[in-house]
C-alpha atoms as a PDB file:
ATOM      1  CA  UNK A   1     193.029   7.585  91.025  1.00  0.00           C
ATOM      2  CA  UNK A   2     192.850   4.982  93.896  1.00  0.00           C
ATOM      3  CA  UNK A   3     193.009   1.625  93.798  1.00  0.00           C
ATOM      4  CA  UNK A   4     189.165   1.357  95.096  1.00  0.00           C
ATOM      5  CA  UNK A   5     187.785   3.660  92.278  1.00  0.00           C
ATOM      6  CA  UNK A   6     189.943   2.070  89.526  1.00  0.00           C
ATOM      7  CA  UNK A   7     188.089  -0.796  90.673  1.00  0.00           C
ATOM      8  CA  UNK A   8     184.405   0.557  90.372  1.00  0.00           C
ATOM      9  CA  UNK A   9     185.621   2.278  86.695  1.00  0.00           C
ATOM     10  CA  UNK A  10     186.499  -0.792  85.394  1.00  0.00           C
ATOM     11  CA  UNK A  11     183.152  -2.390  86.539  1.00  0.00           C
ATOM     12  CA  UNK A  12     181.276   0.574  85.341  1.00  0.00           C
ATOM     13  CA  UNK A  13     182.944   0.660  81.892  1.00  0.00           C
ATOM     14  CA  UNK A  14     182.178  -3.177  81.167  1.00  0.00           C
ATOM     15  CA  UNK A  15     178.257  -2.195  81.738  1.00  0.00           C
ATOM     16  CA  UNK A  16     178.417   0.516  78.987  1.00  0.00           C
ATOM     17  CA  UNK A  17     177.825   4.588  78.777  1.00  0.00           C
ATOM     18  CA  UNK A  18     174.739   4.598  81.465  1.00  0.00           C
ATOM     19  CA  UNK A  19     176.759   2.964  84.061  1.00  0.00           C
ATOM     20  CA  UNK A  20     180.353   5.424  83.366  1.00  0.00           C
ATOM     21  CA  UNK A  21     177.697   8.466  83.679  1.00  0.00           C
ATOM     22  CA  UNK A  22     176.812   7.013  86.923  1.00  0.00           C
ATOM     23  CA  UNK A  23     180.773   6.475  88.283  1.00  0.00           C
ATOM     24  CA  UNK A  24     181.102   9.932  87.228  1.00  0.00           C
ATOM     25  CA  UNK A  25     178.311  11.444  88.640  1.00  0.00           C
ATOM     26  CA  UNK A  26     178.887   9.651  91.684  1.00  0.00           C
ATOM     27  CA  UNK A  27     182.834  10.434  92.448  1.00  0.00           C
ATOM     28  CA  UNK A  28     183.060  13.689  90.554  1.00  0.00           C
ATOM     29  CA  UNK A  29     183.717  15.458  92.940  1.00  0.00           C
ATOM     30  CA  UNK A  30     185.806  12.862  94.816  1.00  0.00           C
ATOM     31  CA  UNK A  31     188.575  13.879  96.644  1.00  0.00           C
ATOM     32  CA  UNK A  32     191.522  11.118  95.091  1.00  0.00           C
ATOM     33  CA  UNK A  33     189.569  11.410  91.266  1.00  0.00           C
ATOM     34  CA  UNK A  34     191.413  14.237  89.757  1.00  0.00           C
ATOM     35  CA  UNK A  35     192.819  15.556  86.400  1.00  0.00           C
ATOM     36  CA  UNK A  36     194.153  14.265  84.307  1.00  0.00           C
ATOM     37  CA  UNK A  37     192.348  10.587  84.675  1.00  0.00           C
ATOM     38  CA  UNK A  38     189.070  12.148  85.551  1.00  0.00           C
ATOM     39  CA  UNK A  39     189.606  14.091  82.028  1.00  0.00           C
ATOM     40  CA  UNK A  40     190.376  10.931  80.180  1.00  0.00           C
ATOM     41  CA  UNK A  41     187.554   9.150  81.257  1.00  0.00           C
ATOM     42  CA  UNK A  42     185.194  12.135  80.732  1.00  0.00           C
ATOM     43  CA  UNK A  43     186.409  12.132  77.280  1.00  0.00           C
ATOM     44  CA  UNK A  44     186.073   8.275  76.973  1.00  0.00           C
ATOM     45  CA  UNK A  45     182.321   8.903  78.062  1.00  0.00           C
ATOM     46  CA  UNK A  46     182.082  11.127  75.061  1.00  0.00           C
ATOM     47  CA  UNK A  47     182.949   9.221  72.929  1.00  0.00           C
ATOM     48  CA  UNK A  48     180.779   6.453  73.748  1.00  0.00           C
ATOM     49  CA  UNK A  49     177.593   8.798  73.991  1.00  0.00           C
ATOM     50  CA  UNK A  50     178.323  11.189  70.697  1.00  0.00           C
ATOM     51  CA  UNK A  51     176.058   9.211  68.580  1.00  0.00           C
ATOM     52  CA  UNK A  52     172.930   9.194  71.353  1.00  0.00           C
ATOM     53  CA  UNK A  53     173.220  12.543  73.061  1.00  0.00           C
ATOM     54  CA  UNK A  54     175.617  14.553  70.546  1.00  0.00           C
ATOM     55  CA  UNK A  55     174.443  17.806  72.446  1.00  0.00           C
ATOM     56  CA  UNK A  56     175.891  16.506  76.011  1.00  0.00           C
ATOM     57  CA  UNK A  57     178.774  15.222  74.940  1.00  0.00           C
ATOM     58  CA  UNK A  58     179.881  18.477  72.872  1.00  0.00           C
ATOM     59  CA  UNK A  59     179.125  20.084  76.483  1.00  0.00           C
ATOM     60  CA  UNK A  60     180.762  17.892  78.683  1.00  0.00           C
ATOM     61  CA  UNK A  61     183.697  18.207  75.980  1.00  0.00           C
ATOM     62  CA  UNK A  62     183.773  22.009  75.973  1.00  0.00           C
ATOM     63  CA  UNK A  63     183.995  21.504  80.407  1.00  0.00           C
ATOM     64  CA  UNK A  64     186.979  19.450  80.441  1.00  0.00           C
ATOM     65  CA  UNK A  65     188.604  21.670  77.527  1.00  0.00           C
ATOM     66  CA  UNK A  66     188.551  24.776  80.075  1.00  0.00           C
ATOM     67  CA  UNK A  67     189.803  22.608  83.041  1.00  0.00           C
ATOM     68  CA  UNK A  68     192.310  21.304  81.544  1.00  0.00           C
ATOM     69  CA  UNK A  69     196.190  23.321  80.760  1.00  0.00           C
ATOM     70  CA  UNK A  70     197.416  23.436  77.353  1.00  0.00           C
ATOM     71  CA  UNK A  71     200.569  21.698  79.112  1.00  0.00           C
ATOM     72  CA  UNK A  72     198.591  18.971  80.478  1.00  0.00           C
ATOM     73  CA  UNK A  73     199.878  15.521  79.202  1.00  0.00           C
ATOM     74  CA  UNK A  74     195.827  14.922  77.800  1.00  0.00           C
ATOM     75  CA  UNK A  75     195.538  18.047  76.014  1.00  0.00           C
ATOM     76  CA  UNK A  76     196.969  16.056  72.693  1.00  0.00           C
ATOM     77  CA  UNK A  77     193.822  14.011  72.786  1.00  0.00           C
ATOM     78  CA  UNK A  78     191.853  17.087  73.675  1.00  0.00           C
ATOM     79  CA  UNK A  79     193.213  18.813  70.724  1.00  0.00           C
ATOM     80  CA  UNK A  80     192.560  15.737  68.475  1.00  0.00           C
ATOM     81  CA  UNK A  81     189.137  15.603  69.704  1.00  0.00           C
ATOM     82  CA  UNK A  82     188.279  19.824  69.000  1.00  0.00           C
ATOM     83  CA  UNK A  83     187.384  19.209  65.371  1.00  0.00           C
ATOM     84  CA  UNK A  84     184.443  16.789  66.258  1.00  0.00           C
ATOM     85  CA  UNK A  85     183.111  18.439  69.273  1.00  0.00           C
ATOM     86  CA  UNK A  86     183.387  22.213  69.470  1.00  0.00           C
END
């Protein structure tokens, strides 16, 4: 992830779950903001939101789960994480 974005995650991620949803709504799709960060902090997200939108994050979960290789070096966390939100 660039320097730039780091940046703006860190900020984001200070402010709380509304403001990560934000980042990640806003640089999705960016073209330096790729797997497997963009996984990790999609998974973060869920974490933080599980209690106040359950539903979202089991869908965001079950998103990143199909992007992301069974070789990937997240897909320990991923696997961790199955139990709670598939």
């Amino acid at each position: 992830m660039k320097y730039e974005l780091d940046q703006r995650y860190a900020a984001a991620k200070q402010k709380g779950a509304p403001a990560i949803k934000d980042f990640l709504d806003a640089y999705r799709n960016a073209p330096k903001f790729e797997d497997p960060r963009k996984a990790w902090i999609e998974l973060d997200y869920i974490v933080l939101i599980n209690g106040s939108n359950p539903l979202e994050a089991k869908r965001i979960f079950l998103d990143v789960k199909q992007r992301i290789p069974t070789n990937s070096v997240i897909y320990p966390r991923i696997r961790a994480m199955s139990k709670t939100y598939e």
